[in-house]
PDB file of N, CA and C in Angstrom:
ATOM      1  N   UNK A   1     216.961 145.445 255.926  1.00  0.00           N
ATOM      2  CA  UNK A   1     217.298 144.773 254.682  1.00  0.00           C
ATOM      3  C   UNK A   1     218.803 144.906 254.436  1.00  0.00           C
ATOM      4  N   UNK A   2     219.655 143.390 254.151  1.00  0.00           N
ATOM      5  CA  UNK A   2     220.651 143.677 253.792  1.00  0.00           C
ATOM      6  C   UNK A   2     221.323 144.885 252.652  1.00  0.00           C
ATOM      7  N   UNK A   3     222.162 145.101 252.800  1.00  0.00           N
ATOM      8  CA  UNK A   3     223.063 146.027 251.121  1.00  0.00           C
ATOM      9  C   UNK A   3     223.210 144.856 250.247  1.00  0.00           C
ATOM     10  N   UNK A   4     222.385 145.629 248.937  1.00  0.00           N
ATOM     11  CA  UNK A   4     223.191 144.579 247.986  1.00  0.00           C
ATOM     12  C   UNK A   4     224.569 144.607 247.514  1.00  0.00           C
ATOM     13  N   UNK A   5     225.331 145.250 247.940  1.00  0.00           N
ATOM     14  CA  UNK A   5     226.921 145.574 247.386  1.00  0.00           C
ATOM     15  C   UNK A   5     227.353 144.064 248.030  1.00  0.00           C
ATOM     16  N   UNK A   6     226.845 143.424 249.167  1.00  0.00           N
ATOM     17  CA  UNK A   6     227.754 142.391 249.498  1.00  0.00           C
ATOM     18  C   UNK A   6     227.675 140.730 248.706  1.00  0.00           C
ATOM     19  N   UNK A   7     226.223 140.955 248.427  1.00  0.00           N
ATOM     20  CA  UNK A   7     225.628 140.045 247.834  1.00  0.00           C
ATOM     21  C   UNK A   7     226.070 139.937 246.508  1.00  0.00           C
ATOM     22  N   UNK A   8     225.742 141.247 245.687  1.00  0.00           N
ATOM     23  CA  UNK A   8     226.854 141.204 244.467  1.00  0.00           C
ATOM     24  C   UNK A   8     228.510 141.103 244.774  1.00  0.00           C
ATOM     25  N   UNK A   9     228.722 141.451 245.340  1.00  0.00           N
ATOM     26  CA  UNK A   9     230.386 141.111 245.557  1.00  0.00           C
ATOM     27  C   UNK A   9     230.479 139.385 245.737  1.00  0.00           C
ATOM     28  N   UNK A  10     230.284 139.266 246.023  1.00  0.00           N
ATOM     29  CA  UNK A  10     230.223 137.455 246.468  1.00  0.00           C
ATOM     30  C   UNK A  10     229.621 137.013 244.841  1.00  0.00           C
ATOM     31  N   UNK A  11     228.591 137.318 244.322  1.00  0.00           N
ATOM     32  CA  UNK A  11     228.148 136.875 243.095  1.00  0.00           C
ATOM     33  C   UNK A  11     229.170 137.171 242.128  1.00  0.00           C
ATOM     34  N   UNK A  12     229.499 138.471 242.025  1.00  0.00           N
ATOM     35  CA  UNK A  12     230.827 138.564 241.067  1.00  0.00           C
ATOM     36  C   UNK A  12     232.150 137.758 241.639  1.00  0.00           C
ATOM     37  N   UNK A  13     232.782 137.667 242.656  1.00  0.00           N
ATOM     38  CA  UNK A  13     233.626 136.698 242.842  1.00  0.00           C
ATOM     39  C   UNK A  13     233.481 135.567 242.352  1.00  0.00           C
ATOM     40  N   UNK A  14     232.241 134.549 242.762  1.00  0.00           N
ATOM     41  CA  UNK A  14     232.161 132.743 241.990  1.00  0.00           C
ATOM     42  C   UNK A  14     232.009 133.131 240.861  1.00  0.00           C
ATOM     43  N   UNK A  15     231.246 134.079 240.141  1.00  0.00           N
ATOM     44  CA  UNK A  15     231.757 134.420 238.746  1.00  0.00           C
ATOM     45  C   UNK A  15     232.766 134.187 238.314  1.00  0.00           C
ATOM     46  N   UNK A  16     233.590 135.215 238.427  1.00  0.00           N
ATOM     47  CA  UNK A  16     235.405 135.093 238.350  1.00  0.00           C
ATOM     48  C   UNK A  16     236.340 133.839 238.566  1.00  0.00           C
ATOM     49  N   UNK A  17     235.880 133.372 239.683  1.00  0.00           N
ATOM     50  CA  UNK A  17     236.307 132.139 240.234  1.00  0.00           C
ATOM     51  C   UNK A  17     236.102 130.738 239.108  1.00  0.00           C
ATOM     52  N   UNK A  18     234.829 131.041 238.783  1.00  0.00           N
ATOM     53  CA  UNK A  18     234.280 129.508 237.452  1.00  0.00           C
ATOM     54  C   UNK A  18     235.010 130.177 236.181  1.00  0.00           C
ATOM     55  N   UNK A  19     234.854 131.005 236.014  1.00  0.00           N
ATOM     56  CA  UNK A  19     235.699 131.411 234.940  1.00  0.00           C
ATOM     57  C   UNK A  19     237.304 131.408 234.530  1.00  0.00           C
ATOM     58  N   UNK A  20     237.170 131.291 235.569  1.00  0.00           N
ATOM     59  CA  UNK A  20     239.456 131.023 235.906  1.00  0.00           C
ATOM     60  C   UNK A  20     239.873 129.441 235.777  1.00  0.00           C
ATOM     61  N   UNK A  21     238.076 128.901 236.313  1.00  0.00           N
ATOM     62  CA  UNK A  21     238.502 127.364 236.524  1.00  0.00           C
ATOM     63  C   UNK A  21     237.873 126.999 234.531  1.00  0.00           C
ATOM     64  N   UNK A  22     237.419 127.047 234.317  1.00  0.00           N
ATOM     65  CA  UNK A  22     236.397 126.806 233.090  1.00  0.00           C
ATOM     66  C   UNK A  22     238.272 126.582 232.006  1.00  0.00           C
ATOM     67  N   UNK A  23     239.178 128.146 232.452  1.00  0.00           N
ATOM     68  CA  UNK A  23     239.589 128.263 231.131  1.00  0.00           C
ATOM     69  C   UNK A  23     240.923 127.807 231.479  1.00  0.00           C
ATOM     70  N   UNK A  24     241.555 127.450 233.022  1.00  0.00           N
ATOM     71  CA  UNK A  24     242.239 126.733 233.223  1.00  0.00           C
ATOM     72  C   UNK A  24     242.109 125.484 232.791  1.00  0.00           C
ATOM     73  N   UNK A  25     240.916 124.738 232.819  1.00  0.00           N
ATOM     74  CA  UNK A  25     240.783 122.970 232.617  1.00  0.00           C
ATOM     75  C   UNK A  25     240.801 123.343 230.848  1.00  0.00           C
ATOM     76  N   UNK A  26     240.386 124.438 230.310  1.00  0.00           N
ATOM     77  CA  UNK A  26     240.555 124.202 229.004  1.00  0.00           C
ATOM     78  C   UNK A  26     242.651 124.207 228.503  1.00  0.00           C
ATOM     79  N   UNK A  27     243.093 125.370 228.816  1.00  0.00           N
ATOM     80  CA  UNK A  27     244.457 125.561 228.677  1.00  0.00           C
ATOM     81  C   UNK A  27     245.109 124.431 228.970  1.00  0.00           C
ATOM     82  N   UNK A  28     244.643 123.696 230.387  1.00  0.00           N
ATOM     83  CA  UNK A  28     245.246 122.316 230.756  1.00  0.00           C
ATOM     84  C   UNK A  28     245.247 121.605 229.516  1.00  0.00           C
ATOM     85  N   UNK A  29     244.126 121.031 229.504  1.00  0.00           N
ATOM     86  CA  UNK A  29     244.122 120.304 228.214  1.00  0.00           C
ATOM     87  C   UNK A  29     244.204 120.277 227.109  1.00  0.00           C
ATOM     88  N   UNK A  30     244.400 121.733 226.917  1.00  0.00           N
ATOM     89  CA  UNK A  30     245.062 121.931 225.421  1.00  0.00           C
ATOM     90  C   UNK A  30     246.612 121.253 225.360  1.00  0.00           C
ATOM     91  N   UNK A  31     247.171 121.751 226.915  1.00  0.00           N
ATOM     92  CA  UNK A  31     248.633 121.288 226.986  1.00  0.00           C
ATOM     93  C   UNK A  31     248.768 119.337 226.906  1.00  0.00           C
ATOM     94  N   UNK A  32     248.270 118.845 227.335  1.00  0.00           N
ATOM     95  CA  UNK A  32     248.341 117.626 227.515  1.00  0.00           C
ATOM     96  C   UNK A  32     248.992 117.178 226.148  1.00  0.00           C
ATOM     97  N   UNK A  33     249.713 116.211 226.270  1.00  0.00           N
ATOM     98  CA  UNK A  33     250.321 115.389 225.099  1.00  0.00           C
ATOM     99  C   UNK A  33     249.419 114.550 224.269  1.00  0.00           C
ATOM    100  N   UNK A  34     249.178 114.665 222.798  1.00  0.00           N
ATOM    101  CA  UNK A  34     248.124 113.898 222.074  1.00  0.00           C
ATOM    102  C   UNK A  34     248.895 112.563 221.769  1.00  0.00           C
ATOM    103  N   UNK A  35     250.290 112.638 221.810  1.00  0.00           N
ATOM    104  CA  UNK A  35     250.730 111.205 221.621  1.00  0.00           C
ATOM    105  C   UNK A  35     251.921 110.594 222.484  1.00  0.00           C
ATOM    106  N   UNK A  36     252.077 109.824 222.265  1.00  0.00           N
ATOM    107  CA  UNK A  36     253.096 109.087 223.326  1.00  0.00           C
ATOM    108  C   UNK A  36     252.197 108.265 224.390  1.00  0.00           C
ATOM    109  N   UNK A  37     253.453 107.922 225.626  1.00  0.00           N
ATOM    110  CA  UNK A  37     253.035 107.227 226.391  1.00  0.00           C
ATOM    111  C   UNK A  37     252.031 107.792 227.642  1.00  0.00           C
ATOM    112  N   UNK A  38     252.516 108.950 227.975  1.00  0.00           N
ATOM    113  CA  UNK A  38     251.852 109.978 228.939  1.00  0.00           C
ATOM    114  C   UNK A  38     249.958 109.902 228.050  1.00  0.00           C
ATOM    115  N   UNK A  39     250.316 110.129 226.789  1.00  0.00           N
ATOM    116  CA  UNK A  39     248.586 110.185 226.249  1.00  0.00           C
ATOM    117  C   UNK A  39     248.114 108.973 226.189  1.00  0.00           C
ATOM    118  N   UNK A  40     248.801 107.869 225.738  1.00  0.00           N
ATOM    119  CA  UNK A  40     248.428 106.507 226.268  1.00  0.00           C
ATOM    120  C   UNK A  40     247.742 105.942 227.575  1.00  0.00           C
ATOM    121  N   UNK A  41     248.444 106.731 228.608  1.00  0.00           N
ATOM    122  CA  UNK A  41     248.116 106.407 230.548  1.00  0.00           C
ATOM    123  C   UNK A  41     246.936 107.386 230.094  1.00  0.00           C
ATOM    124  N   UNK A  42     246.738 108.621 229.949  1.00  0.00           N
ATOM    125  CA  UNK A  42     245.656 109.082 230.529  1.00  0.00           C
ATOM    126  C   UNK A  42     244.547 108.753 229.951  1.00  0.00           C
ATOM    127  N   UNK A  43     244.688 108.137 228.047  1.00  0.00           N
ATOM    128  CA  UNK A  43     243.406 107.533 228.007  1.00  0.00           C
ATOM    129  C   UNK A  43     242.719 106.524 228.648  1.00  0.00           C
ATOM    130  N   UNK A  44     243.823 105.927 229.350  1.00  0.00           N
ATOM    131  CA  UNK A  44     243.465 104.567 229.869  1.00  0.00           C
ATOM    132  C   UNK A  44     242.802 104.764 231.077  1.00  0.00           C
ATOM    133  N   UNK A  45     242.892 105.760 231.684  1.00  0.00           N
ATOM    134  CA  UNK A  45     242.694 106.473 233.152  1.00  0.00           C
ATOM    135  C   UNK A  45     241.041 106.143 233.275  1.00  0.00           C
ATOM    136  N   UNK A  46     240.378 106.668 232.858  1.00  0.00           N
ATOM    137  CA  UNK A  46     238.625 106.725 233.134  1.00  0.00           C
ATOM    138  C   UNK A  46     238.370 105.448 233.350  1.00  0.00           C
ATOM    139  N   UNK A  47     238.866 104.024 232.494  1.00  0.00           N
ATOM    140  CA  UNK A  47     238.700 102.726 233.209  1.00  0.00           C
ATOM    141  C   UNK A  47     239.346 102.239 234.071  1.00  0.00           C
ATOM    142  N   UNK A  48     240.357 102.631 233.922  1.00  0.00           N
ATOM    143  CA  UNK A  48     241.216 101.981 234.964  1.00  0.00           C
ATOM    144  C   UNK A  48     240.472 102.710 236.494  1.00  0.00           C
ATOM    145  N   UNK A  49     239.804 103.676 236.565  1.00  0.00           N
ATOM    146  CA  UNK A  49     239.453 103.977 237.997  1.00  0.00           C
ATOM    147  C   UNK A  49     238.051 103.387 238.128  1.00  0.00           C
ATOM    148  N   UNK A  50     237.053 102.872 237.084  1.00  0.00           N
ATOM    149  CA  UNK A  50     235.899 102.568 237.396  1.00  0.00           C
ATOM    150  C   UNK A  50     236.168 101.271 237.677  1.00  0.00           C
ATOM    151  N   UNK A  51     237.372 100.702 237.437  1.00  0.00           N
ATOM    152  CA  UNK A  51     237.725  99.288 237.722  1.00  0.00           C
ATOM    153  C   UNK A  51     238.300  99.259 239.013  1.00  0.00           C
ATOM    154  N   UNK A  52     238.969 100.113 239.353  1.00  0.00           N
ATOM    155  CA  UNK A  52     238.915 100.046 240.954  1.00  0.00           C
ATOM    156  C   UNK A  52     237.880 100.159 241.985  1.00  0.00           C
ATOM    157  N   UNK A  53     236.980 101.020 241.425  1.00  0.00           N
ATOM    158  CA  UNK A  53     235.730 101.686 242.316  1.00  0.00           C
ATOM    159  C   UNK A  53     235.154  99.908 242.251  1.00  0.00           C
ATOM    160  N   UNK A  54     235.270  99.236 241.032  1.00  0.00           N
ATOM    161  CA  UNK A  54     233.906  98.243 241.484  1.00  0.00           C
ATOM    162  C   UNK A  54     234.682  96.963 241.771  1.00  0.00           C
ATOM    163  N   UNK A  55     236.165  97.059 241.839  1.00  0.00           N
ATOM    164  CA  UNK A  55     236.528  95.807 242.056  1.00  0.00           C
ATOM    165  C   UNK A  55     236.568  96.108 244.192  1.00  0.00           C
ATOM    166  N   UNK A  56     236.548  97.467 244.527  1.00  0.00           N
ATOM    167  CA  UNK A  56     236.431  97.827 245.962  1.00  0.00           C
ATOM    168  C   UNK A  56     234.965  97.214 246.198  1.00  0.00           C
ATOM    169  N   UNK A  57     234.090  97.681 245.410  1.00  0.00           N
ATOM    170  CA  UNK A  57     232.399  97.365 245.450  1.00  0.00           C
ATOM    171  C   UNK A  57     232.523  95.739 246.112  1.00  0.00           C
ATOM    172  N   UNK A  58     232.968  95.086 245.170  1.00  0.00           N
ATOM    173  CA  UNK A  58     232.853  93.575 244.866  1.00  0.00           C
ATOM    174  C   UNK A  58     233.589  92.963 245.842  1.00  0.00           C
ATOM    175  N   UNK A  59     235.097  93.764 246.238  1.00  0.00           N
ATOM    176  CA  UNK A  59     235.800  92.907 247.794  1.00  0.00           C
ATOM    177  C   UNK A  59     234.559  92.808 249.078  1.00  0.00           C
ATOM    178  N   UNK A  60     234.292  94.127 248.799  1.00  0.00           N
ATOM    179  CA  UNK A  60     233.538  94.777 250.151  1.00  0.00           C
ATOM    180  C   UNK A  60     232.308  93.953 250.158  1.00  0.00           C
ATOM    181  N   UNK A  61     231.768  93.769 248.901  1.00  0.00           N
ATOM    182  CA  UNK A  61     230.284  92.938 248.641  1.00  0.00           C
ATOM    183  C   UNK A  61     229.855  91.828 249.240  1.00  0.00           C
ATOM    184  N   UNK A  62     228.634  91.565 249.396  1.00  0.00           N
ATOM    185  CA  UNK A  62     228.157  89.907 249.276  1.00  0.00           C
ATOM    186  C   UNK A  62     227.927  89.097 248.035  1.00  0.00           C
ATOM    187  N   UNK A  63     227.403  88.308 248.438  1.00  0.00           N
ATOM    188  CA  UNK A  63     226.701  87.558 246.903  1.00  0.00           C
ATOM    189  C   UNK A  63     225.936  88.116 245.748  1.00  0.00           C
ATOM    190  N   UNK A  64     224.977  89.271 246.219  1.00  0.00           N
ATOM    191  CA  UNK A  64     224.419  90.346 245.309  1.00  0.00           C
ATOM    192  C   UNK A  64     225.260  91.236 244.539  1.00  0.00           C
ATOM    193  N   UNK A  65     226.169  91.368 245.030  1.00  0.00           N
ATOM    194  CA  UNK A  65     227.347  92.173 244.500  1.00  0.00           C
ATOM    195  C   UNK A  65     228.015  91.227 243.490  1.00  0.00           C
ATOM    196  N   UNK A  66     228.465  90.233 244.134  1.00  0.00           N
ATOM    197  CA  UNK A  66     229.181  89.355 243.041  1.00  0.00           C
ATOM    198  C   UNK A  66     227.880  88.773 241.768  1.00  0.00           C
ATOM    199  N   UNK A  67     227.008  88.935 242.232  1.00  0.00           N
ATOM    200  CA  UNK A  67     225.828  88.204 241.081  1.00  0.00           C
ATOM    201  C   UNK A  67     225.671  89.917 240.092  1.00  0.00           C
ATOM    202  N   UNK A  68     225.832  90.964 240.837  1.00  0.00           N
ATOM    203  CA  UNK A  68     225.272  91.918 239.521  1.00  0.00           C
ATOM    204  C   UNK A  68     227.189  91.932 238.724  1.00  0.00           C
ATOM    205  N   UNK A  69     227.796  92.210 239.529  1.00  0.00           N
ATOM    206  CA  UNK A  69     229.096  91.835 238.841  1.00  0.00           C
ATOM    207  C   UNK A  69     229.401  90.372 237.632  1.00  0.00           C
ATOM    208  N   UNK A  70     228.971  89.152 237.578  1.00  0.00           N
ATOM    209  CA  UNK A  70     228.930  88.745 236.349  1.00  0.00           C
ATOM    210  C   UNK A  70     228.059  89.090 235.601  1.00  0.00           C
ATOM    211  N   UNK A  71     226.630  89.879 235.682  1.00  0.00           N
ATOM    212  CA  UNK A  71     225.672  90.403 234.905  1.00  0.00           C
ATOM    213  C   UNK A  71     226.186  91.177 233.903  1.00  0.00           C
ATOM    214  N   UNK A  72     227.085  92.192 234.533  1.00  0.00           N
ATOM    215  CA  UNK A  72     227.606  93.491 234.162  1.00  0.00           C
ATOM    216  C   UNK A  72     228.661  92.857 233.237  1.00  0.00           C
ATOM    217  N   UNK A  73     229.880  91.916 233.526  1.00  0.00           N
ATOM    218  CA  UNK A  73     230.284  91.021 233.080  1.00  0.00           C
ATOM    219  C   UNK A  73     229.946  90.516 231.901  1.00  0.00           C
ATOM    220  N   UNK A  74     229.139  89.689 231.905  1.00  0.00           N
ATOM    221  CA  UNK A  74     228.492  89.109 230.357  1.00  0.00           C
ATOM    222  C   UNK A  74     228.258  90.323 229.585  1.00  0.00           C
ATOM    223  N   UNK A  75     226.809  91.446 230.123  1.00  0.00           N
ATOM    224  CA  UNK A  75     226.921  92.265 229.496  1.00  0.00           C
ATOM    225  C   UNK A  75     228.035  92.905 228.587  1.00  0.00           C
ATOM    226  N   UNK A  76     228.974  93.274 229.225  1.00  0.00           N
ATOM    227  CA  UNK A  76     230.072  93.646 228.891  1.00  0.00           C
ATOM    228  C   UNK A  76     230.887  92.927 227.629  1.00  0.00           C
ATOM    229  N   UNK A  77     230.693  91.488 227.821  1.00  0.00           N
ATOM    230  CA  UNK A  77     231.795  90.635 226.725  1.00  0.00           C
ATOM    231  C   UNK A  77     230.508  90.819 225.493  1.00  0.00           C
ATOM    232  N   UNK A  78     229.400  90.460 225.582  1.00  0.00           N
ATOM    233  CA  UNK A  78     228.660  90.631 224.282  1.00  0.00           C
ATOM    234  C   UNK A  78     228.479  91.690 223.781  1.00  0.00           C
ATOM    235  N   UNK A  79     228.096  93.257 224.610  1.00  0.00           N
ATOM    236  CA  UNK A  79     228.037  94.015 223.953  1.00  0.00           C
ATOM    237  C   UNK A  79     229.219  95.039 223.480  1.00  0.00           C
ATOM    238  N   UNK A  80     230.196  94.867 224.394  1.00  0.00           N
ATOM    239  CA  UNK A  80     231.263  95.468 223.911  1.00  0.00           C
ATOM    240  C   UNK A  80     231.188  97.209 224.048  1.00  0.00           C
ATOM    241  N   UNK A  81     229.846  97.690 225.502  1.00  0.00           N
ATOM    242  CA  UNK A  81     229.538  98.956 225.173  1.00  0.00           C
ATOM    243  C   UNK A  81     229.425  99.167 226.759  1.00  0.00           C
ATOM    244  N   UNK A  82     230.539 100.411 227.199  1.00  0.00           N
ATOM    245  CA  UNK A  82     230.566 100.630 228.608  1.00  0.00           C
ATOM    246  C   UNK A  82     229.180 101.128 229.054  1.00  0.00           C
ATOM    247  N   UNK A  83     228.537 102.018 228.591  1.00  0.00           N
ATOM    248  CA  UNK A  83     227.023 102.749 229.255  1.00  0.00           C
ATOM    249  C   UNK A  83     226.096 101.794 229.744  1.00  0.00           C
ATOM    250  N   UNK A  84     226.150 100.528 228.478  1.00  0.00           N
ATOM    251  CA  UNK A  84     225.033  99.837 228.877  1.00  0.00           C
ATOM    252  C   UNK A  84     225.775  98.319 229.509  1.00  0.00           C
ATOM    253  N   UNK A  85     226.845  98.254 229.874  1.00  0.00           N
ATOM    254  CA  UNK A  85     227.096  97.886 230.813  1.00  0.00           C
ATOM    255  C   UNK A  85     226.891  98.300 232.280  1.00  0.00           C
ATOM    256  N   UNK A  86     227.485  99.251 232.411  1.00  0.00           N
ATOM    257  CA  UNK A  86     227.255 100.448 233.914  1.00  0.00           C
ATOM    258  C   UNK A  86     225.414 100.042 234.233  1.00  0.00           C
ATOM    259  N   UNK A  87     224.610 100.292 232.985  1.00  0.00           N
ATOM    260  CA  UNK A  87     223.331 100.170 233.131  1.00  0.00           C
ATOM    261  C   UNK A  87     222.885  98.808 233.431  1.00  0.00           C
ATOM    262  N   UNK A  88     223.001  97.717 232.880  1.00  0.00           N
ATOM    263  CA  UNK A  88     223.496  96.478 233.142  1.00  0.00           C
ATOM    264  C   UNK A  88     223.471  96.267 234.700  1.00  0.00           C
ATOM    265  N   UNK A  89     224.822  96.250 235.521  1.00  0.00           N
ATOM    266  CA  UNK A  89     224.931  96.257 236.053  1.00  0.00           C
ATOM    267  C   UNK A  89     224.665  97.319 237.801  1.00  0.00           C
ATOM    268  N   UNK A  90     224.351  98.159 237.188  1.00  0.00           N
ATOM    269  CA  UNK A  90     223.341  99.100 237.896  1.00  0.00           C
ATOM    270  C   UNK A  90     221.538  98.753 238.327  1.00  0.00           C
ATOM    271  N   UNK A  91     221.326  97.871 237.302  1.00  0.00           N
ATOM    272  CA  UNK A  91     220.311  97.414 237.500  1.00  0.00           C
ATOM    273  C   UNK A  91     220.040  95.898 238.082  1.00  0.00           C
ATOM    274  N   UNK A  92     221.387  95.563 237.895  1.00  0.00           N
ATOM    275  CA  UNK A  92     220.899  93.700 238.527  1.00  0.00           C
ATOM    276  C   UNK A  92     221.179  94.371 240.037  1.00  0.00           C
ATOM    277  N   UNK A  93     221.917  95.115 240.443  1.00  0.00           N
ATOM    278  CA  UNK A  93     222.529  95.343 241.849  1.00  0.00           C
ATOM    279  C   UNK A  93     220.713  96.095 242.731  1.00  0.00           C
ATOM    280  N   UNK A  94     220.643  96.737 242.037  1.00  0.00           N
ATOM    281  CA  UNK A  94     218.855  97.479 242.239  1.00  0.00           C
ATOM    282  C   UNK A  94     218.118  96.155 242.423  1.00  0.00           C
ATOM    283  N   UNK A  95     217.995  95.124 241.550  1.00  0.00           N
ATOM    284  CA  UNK A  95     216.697  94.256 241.303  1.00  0.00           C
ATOM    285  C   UNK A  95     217.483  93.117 242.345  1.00  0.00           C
ATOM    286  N   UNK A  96     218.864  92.801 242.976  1.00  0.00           N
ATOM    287  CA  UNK A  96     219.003  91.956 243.654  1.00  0.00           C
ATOM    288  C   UNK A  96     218.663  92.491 245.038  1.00  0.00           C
ATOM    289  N   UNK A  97     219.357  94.000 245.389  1.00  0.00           N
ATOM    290  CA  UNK A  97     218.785  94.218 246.639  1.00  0.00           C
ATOM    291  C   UNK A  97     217.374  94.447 247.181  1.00  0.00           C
ATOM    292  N   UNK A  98     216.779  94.413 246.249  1.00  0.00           N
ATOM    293  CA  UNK A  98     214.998  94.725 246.523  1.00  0.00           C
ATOM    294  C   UNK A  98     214.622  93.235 246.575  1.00  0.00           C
ATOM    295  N   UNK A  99     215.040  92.601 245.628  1.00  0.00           N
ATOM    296  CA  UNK A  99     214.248  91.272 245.853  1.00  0.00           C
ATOM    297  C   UNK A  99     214.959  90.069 246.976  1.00  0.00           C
ATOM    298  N   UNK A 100     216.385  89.770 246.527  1.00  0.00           N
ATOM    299  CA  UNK A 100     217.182  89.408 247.977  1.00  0.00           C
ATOM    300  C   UNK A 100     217.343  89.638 248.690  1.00  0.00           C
TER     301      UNK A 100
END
């Protein structure tokens, strides 16, 4: 049977380790700028990358791709609500590749 001294040593390390990271991402972001242009870019950041991820989706795509992409689309202009867009469009891409 192994020693547990090694097993706890390793358990207390990722301990330590999530904990350094937990209160670093907090300190980070305490530092971040609440106004200006720098806080401007980074709010903008979370879309601006899901808009790359699906405009890559959509180069790379076929016709199923481009058909759940205006789904997601319309969705999008009427409801005016990212989740149920994502959902939206998460689901025409599901119901085109199963059935097309």
């Amino acid at each position: 049977m192994p020693e547990p001294l090694p097993f706890t040593a390793v358990i207390a390390a990722l301990a330590a380790a999530n904990l350094i990271i937990r209160l670093g991402g907090y300190y980070l972001g305490a530092a971040l700028p609440q106004t200006g242009p720098w806080a401007r870019g980074l709010k903008a950041l979370p879309g601006t990358l899901i808009t790359a991820l699906v405009t890559l989706q959509l180069m790379q795509g076929g016709p199923n791709e481009w058909a759940a992409g205006a789904v997601a689309l319309g969705v999008a202009i009427i409801s005016r609500s990212l989740p149920l867009t994502m959902l939206a469009g998460i689901l025409a891409i599901y119901t085109l590749r199963i059935w097309a």
